[in-house]
C-alpha atoms as a PDB file:
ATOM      1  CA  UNK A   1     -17.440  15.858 -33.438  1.00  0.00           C
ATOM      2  CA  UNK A   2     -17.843  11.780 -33.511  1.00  0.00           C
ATOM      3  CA  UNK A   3     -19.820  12.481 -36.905  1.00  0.00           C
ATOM      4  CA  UNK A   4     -16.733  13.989 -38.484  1.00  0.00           C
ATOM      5  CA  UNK A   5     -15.118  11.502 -41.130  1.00  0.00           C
ATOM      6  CA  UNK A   6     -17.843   9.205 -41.569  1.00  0.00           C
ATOM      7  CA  UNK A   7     -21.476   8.980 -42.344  1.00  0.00           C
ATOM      8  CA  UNK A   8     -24.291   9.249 -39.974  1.00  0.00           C
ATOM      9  CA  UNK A   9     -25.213   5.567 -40.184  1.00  0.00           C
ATOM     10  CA  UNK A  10     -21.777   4.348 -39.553  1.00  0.00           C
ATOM     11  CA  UNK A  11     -21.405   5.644 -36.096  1.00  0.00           C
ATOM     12  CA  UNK A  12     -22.989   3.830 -33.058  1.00  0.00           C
ATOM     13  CA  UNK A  13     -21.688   5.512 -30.463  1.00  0.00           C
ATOM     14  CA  UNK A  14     -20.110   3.276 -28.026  1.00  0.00           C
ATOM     15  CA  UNK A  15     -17.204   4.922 -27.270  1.00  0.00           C
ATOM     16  CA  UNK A  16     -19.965   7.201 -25.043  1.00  0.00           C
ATOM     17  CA  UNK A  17     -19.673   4.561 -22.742  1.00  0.00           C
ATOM     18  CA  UNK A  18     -16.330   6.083 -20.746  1.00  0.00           C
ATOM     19  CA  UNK A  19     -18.141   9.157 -20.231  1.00  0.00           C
ATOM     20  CA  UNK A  20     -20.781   7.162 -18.165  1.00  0.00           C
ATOM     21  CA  UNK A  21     -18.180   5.259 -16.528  1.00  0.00           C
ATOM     22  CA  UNK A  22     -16.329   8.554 -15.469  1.00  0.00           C
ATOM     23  CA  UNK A  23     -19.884   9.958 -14.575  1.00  0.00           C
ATOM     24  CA  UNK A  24     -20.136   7.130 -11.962  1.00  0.00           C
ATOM     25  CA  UNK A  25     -17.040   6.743 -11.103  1.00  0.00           C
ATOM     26  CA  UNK A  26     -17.022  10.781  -9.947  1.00  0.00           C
ATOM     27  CA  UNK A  27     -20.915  10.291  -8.150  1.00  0.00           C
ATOM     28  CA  UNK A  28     -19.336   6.950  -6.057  1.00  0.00           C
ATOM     29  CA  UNK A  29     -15.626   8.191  -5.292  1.00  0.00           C
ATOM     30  CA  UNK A  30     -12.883   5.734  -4.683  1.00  0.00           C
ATOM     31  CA  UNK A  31     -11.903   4.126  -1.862  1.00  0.00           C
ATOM     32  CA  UNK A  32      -8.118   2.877  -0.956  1.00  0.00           C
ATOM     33  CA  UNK A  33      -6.710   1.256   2.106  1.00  0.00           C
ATOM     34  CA  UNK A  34      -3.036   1.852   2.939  1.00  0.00           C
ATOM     35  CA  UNK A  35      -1.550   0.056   5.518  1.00  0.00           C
ATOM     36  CA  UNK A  36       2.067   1.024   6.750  1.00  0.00           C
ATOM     37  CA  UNK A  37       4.132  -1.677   8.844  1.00  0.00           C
ATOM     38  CA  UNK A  38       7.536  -1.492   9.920  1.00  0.00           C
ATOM     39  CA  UNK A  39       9.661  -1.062  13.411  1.00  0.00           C
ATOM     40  CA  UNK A  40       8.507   2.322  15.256  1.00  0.00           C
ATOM     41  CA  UNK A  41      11.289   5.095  14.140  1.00  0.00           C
ATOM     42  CA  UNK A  42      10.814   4.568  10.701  1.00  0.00           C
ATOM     43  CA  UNK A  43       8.849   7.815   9.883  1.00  0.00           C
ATOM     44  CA  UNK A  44       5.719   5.732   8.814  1.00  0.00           C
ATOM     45  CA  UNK A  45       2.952   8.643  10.041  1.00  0.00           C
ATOM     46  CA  UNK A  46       5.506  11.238   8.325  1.00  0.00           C
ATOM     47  CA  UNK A  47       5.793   9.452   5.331  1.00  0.00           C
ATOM     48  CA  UNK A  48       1.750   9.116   4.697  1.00  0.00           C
ATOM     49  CA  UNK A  49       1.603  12.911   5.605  1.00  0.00           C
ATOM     50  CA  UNK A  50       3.826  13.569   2.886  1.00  0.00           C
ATOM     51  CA  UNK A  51       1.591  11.423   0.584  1.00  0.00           C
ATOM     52  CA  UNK A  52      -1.584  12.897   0.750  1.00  0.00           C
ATOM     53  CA  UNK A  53      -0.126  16.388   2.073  1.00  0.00           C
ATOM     54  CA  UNK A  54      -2.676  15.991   4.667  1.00  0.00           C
ATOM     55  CA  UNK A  55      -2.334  14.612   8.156  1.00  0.00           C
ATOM     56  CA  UNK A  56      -3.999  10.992   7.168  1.00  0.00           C
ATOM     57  CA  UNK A  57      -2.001   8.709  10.015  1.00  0.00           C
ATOM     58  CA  UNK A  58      -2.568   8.068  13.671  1.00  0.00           C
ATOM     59  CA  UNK A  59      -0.010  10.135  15.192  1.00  0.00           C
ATOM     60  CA  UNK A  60      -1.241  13.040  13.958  1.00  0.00           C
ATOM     61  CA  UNK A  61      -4.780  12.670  14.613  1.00  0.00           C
ATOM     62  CA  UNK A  62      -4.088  11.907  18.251  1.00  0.00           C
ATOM     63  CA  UNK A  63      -4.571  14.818  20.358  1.00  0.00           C
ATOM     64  CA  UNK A  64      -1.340  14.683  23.066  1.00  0.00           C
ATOM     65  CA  UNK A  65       1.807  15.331  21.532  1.00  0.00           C
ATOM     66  CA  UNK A  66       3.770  13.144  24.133  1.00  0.00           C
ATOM     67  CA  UNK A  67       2.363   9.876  22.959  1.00  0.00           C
ATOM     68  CA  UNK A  68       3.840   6.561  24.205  1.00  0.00           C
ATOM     69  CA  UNK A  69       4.295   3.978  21.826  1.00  0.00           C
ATOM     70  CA  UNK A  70       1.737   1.308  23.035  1.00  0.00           C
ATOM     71  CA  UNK A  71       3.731  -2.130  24.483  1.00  0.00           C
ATOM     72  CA  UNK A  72       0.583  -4.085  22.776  1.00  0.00           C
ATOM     73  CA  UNK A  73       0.575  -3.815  18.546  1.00  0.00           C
ATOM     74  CA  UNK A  74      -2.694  -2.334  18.415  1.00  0.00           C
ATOM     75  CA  UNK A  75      -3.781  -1.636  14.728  1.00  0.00           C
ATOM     76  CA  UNK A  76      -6.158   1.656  14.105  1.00  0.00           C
ATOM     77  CA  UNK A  77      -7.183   2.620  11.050  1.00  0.00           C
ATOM     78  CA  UNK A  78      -7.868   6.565  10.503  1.00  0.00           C
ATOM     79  CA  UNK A  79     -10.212   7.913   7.620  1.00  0.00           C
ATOM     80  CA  UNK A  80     -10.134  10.836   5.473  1.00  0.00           C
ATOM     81  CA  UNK A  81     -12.023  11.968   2.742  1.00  0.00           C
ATOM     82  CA  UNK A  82      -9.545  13.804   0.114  1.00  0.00           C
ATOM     83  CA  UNK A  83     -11.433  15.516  -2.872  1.00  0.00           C
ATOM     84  CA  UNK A  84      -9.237  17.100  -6.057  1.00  0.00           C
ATOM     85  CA  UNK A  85     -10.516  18.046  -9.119  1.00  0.00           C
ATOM     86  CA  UNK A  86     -13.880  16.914  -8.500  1.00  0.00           C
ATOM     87  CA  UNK A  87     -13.154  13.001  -7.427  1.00  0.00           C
ATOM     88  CA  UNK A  88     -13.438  12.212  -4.272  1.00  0.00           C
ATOM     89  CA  UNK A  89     -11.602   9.618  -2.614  1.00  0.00           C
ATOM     90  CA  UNK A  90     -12.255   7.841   1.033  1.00  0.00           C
ATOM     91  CA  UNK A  91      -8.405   7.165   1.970  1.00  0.00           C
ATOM     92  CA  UNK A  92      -7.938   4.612   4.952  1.00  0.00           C
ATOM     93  CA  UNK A  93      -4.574   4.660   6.635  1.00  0.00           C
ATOM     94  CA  UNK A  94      -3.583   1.352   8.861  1.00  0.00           C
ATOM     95  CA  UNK A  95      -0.953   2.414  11.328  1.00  0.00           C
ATOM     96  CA  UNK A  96       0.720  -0.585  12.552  1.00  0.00           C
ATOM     97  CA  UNK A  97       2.897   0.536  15.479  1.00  0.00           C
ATOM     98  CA  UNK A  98       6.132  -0.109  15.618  1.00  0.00           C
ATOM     99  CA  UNK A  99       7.155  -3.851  16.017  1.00  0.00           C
ATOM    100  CA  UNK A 100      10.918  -5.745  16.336  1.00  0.00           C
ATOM    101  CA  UNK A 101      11.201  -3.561  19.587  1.00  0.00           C
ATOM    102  CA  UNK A 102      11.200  -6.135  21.820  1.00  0.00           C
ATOM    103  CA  UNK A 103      13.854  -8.809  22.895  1.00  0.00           C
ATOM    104  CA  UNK A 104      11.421 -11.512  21.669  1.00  0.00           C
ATOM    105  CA  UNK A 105      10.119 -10.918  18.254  1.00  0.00           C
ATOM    106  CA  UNK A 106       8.359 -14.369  17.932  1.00  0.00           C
ATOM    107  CA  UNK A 107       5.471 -14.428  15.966  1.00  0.00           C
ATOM    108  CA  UNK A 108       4.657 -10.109  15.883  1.00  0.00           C
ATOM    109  CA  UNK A 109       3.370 -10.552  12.552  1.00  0.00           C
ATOM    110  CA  UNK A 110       0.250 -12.630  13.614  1.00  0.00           C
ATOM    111  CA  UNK A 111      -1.586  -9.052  14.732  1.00  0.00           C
ATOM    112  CA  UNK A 112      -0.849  -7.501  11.265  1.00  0.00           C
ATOM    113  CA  UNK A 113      -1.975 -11.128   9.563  1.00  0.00           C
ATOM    114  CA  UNK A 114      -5.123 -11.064  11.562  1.00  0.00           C
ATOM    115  CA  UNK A 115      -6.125  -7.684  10.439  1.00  0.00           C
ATOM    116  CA  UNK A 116      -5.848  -7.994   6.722  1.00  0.00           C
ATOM    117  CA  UNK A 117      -7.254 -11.651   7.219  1.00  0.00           C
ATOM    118  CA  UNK A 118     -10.672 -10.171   9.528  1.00  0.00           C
ATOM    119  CA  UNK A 119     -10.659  -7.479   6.804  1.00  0.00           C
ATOM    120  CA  UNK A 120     -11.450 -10.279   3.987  1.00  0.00           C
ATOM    121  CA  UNK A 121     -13.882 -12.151   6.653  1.00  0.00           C
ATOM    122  CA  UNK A 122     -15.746  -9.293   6.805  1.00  0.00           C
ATOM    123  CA  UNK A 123     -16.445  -8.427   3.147  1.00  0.00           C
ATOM    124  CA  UNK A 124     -17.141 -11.777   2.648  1.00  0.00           C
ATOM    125  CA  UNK A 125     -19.930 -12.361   4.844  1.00  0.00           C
ATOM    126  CA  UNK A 126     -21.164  -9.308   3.210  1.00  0.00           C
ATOM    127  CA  UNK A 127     -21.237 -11.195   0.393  1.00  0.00           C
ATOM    128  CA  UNK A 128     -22.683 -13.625   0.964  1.00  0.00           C
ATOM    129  CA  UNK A 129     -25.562 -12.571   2.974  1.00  0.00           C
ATOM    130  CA  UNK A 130     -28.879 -13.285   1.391  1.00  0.00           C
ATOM    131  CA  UNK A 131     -30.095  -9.933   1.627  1.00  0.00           C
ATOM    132  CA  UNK A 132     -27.469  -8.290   0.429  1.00  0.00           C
ATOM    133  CA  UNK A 133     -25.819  -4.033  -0.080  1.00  0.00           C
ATOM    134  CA  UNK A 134     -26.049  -2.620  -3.162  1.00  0.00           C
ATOM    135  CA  UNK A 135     -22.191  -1.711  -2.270  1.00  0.00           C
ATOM    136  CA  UNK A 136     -20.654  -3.787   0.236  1.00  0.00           C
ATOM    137  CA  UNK A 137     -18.042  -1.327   2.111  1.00  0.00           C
ATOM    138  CA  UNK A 138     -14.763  -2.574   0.930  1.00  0.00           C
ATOM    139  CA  UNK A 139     -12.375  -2.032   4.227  1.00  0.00           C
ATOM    140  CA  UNK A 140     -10.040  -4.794   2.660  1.00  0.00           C
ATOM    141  CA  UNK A 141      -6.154  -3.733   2.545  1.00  0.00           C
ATOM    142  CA  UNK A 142      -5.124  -3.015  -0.824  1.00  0.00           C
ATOM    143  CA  UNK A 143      -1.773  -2.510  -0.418  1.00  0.00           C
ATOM    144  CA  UNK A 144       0.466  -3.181   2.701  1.00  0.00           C
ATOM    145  CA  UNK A 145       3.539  -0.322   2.745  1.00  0.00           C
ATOM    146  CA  UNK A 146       6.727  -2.221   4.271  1.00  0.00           C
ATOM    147  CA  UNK A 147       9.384   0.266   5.554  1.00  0.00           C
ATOM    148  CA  UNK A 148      12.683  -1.095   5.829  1.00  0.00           C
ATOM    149  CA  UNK A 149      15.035  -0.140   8.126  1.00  0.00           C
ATOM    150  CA  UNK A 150      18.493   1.908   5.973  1.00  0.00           C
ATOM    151  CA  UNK A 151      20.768  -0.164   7.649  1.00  0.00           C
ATOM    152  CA  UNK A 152      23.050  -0.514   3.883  1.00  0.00           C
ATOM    153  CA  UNK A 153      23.858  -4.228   4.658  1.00  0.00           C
ATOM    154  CA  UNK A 154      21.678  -6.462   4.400  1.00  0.00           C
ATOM    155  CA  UNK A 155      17.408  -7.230   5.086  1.00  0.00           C
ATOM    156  CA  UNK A 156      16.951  -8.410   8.626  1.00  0.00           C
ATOM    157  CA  UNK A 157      15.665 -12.166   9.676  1.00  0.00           C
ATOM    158  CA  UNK A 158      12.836 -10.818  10.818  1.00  0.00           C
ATOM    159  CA  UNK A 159      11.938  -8.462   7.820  1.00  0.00           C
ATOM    160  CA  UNK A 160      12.742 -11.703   5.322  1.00  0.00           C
ATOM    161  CA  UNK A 161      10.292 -13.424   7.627  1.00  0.00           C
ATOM    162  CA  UNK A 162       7.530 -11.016   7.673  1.00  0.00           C
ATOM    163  CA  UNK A 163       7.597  -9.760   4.045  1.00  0.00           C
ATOM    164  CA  UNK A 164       7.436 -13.403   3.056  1.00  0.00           C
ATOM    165  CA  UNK A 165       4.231 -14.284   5.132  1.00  0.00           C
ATOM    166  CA  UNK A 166       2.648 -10.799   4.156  1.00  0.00           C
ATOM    167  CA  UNK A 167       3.090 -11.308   0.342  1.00  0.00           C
ATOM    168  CA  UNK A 168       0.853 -14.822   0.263  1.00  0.00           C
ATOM    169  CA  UNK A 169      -2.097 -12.258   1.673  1.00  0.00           C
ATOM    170  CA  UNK A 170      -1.690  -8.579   0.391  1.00  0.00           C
ATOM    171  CA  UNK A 171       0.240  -6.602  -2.371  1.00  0.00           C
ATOM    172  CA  UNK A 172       3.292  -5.297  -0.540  1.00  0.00           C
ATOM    173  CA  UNK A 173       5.701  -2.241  -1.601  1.00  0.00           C
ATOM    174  CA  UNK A 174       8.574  -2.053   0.396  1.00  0.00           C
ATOM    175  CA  UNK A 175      10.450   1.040   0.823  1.00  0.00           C
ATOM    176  CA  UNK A 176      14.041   2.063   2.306  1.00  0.00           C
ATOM    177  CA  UNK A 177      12.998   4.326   5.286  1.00  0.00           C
ATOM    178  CA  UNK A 178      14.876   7.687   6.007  1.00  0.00           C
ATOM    179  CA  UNK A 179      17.108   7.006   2.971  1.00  0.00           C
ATOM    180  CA  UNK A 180      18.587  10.788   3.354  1.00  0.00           C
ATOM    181  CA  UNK A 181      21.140   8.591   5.659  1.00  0.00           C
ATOM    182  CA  UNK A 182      22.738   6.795   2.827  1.00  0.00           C
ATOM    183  CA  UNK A 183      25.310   7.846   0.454  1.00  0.00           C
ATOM    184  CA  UNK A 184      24.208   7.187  -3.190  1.00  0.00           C
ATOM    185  CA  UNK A 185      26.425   4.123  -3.855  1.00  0.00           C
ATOM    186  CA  UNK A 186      25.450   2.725  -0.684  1.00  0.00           C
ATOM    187  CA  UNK A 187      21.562   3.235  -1.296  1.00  0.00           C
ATOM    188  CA  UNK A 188      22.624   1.398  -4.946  1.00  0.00           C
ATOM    189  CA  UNK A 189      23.959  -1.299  -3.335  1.00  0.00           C
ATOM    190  CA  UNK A 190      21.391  -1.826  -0.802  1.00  0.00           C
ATOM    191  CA  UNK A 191      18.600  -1.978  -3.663  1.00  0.00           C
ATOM    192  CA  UNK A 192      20.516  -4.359  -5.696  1.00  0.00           C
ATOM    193  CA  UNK A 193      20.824  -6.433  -2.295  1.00  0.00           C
ATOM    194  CA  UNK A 194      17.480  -6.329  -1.049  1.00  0.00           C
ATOM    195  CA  UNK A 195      15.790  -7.070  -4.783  1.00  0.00           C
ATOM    196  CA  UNK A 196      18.588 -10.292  -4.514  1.00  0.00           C
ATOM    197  CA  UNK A 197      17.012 -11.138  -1.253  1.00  0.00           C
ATOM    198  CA  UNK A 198      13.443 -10.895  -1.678  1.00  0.00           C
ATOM    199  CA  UNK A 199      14.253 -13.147  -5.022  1.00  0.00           C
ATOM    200  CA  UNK A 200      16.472 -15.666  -3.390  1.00  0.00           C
ATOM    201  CA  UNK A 201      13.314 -16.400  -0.418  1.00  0.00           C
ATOM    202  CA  UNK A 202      10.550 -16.321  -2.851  1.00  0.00           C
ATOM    203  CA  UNK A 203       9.136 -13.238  -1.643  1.00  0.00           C
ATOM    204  CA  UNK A 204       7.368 -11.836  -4.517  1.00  0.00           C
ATOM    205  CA  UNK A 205       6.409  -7.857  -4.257  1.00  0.00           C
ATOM    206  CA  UNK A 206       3.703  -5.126  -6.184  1.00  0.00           C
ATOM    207  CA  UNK A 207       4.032  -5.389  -8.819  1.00  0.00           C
ATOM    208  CA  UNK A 208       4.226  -9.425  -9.040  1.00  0.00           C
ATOM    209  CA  UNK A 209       5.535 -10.491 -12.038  1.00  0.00           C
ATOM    210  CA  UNK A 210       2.926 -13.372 -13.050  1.00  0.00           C
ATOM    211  CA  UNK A 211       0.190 -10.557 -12.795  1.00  0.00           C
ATOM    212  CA  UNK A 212       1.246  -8.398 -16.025  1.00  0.00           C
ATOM    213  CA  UNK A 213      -1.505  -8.589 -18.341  1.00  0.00           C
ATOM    214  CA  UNK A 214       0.334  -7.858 -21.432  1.00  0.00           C
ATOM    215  CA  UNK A 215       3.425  -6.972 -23.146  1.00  0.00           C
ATOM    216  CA  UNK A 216       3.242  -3.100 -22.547  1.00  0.00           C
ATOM    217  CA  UNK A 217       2.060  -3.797 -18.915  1.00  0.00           C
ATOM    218  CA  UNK A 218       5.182  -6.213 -18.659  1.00  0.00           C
ATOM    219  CA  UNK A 219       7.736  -2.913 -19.797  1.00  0.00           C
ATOM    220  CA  UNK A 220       5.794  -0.720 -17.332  1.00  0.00           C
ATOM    221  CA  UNK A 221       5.903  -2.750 -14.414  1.00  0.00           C
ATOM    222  CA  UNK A 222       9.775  -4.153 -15.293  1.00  0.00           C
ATOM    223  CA  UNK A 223      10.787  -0.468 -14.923  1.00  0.00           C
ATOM    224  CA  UNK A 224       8.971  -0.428 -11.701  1.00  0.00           C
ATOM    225  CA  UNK A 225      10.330  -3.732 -10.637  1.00  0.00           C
ATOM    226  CA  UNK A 226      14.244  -2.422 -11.025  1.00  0.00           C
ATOM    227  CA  UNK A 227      13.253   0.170  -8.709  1.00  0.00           C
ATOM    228  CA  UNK A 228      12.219  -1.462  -5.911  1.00  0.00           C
ATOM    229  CA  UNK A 229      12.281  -1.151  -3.100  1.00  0.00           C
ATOM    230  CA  UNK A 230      11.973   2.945  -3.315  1.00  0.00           C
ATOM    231  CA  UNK A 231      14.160   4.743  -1.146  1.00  0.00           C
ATOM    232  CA  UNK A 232      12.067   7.484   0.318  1.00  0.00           C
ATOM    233  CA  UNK A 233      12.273  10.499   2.657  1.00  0.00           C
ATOM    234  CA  UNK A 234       9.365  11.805   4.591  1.00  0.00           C
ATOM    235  CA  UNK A 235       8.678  15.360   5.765  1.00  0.00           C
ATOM    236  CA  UNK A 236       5.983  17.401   6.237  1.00  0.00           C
ATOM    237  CA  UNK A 237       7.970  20.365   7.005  1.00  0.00           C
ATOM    238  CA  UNK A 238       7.331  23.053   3.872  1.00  0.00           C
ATOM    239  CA  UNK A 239      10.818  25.132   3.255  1.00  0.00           C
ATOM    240  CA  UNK A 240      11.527  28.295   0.545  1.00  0.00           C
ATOM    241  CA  UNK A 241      14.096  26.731  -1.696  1.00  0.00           C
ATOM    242  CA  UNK A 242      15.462  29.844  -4.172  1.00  0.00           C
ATOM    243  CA  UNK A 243      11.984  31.234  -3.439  1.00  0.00           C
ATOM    244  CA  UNK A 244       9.619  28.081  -3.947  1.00  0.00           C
ATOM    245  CA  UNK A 245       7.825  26.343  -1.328  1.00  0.00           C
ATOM    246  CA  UNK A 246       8.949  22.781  -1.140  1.00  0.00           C
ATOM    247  CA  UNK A 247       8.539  20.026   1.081  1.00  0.00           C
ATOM    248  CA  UNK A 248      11.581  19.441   2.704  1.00  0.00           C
ATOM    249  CA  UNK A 249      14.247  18.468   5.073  1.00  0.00           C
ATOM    250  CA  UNK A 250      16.781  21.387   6.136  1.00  0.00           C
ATOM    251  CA  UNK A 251      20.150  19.831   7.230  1.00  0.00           C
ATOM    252  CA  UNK A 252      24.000  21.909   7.732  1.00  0.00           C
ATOM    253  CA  UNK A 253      24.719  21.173   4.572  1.00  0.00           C
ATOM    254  CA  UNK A 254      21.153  22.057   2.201  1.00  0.00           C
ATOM    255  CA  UNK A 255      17.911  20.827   2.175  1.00  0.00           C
ATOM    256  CA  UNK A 256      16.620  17.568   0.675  1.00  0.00           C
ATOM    257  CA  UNK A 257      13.495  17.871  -1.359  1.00  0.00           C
ATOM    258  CA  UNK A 258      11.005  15.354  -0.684  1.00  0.00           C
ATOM    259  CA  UNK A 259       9.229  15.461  -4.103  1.00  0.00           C
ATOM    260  CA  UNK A 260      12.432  16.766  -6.240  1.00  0.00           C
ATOM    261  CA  UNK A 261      13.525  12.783  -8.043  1.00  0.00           C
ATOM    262  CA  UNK A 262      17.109  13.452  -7.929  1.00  0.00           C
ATOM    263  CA  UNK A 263      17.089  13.420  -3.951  1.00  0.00           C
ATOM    264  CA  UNK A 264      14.746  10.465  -3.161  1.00  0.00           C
ATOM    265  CA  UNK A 265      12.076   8.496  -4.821  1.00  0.00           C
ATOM    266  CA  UNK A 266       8.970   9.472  -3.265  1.00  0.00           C
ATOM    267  CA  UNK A 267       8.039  10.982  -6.336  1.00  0.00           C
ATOM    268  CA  UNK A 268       8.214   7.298  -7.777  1.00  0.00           C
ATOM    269  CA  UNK A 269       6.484   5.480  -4.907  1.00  0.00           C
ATOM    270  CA  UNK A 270       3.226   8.152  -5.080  1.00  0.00           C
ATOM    271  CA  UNK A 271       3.060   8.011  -8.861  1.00  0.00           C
ATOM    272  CA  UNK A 272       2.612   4.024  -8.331  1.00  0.00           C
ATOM    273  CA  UNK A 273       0.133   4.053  -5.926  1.00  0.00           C
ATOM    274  CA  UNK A 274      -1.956   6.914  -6.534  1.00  0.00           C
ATOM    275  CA  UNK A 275      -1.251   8.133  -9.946  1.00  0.00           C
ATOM    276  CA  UNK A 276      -0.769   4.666 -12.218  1.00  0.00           C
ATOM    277  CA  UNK A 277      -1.462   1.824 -10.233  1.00  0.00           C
ATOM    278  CA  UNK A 278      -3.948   2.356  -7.707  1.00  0.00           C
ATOM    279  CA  UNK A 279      -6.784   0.801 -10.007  1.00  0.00           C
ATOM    280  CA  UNK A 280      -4.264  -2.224 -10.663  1.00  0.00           C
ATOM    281  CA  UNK A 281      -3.984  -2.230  -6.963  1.00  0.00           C
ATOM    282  CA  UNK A 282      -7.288  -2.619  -5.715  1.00  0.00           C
ATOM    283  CA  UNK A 283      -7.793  -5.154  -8.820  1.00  0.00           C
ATOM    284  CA  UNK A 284      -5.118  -7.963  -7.842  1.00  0.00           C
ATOM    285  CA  UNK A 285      -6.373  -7.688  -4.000  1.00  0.00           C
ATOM    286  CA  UNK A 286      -9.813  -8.287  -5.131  1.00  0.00           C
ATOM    287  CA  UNK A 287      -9.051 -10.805  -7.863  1.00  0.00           C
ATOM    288  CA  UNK A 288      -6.022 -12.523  -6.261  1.00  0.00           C
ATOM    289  CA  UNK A 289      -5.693 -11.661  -2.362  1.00  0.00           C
ATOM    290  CA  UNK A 290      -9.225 -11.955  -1.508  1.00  0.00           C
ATOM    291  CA  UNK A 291     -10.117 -14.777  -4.349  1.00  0.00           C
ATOM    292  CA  UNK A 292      -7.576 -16.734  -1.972  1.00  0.00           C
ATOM    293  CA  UNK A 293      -8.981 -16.284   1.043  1.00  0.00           C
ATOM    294  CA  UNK A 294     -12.503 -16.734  -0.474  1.00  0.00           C
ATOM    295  CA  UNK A 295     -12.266 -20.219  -2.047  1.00  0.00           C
ATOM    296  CA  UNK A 296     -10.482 -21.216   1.336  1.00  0.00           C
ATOM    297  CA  UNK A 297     -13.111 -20.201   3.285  1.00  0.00           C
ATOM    298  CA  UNK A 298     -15.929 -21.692   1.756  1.00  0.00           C
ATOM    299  CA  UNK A 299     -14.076 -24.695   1.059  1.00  0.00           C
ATOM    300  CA  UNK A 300     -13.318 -25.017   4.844  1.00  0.00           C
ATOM    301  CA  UNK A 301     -17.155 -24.392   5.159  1.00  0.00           C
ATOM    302  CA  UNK A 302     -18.076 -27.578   2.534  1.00  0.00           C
ATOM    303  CA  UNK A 303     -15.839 -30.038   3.586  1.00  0.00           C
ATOM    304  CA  UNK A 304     -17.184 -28.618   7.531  1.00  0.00           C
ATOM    305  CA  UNK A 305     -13.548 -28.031   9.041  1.00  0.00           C
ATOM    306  CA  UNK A 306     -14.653 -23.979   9.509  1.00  0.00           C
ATOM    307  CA  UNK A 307     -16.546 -22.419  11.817  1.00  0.00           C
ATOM    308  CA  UNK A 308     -18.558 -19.728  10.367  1.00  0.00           C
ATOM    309  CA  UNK A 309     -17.417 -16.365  12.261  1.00  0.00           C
ATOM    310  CA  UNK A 310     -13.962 -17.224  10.710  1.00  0.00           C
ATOM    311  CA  UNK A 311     -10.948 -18.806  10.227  1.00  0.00           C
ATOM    312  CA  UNK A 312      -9.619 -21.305  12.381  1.00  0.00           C
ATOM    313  CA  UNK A 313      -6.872 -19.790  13.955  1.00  0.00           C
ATOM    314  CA  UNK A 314      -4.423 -21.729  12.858  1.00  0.00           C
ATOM    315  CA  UNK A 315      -4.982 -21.800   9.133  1.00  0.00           C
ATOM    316  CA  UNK A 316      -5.549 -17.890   8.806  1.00  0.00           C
ATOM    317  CA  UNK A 317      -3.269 -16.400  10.856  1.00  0.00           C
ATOM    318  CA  UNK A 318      -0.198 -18.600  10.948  1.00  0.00           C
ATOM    319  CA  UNK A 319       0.431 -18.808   7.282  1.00  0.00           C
END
């Protein structure tokens, strides 16, 4: 009872106010945009599967089972509507095929850039129309999945190069792909080497550092931050395991549990982004990611170096 403890005139009430919000919150739903990039092979549908324990990505949507990987990077972005508990949330999944297949790997990022870029464009001229929604469809990506290849050595040119042009525009996680083929000490080392890396070139990852809002925040995230970049294993193959059901991966020698922390970390990598962070998420693309591209925009528009259906090529899609 809010009445308990003190007298009837002390109590206003506004605590009531999170029960509204929730109220709201459950009539809208959520939305969240996931993109996945990475070279094809990588298990990027599997690994979104495993996520939502639906089948949320391209390849699994598509009807013929004998799908060739399209020679052009053509983005599509599949819907779903997941409801738990009452909340419903509209999940988006980017699949970015496979790139860093061919010989000459100039320049693949620009599709991926253009995307997220066209994806701010358009909420923005929602914005700023005149007339304007009552809820402008947000399709912008709020966070940008980077699956990195378990080579145990070192990152690649090319994924220094692309992580580092990605992170100026969208919050990136990365995440060691297929991890189940490293030994434990190698997986340790290959952390510790990629977190050196993605220090030494400036490349700054979800969650960033200069975003922590306070102390308690900071202790969270620096946890989080010693973790990256999760090494995951996908599957959305269900196997009895001393008579549970578990996601899995049967090998020779036992099966790897997908959600079971001592064999990978997906566990880790869905409690960020659906379970802790998602809210965060969606906050720093809106606040930071999009405020960027916003104040560019209509800066480019004052000074009358823009055109107004979007960026200039060069400026939006090169960075």
């Amino acid at each position: 009872d809010p009445h308990e403890g003190k007298t009837a005139t002390s109590y206003v009430g506004i605590d009531a106010i999170l029960e509204q919000m929730r109220r709201k919150a459950m009539k809208q739903g959520f939305e969240l945009n996931i993109m996945v990039v990475g070279q094809s092979g990588l298990g990027k549908s599997t690994l979104m599967n495993t996520l939502f324990k639906s089948k949320v990505s391209r390849k699994s949507v598509l009807a013929t089972a004998q799908e060739k990987i399209p020679k052009t990077i053509e983005i599509k972005s599949i819907s779903h509507d997941i409801e738990e508990k009452g909340v419903r949330m509209k999940l988006t999944v980017i699949d970015t095929p496979g790139f860093g297949d061919q010989i000459n790997n100039e320049n693949c990022w620009q599709p991926i850039m253009r995307f997220i870029n066209d994806q701010y464009e358009v909420y923005l001229q929602e914005e700023i129309n005149i007339d304007r929604k009552k809820r402008i469809p947000d399709s912008r990506v709020h966070c940008c999945i980077y699956f990195i290849p378990p080579t145990g050595h070192c990152l690649r040119p090319l994924d220094v190069e692309f992580m580092r042009r990605l992170s100026k525009v969208v919050n990136i996680v990365p995440v060691i792909a297929k991890a189940d083929t490293l030994t434990l000490e190698e997986r340790d080392f290959f952390k510790q080497k990629i977190r050196e890396e993605l220090r030494a070139n400036g490349i700054d990852v979800y969650p960033q550092k200069e975003f922590d809002e306070d102390e308690e925040d900071r202790m969270i995230n620096e946890k989080i931050r010693e973790m990256i970049p999760f090494a995951v294993v996908g599957s959305d193959q269900e196997y009895q395991v001393n008579g549970r059901r578990l996601l899995g991966r049967k090998t020779k020698w036992g099966t790897i549990e997908v959600e079971n922390i001592a064999h990978c970390e997906f566990a880790y990598l869905r409690d960020l982004l659906i379970r802790t962070h998602m809210q965060n998420i969606k906050d720093i693309t809106s606040t930071i990611h999009y405020e960027m591209y916003r104040v560019r925009r209509l800066n480019e528009n004052n000074t009358g170096g823009g055109h107004t259906n979007g960026l200039s090529d060069h400026s939006a899609h090169e960075m």
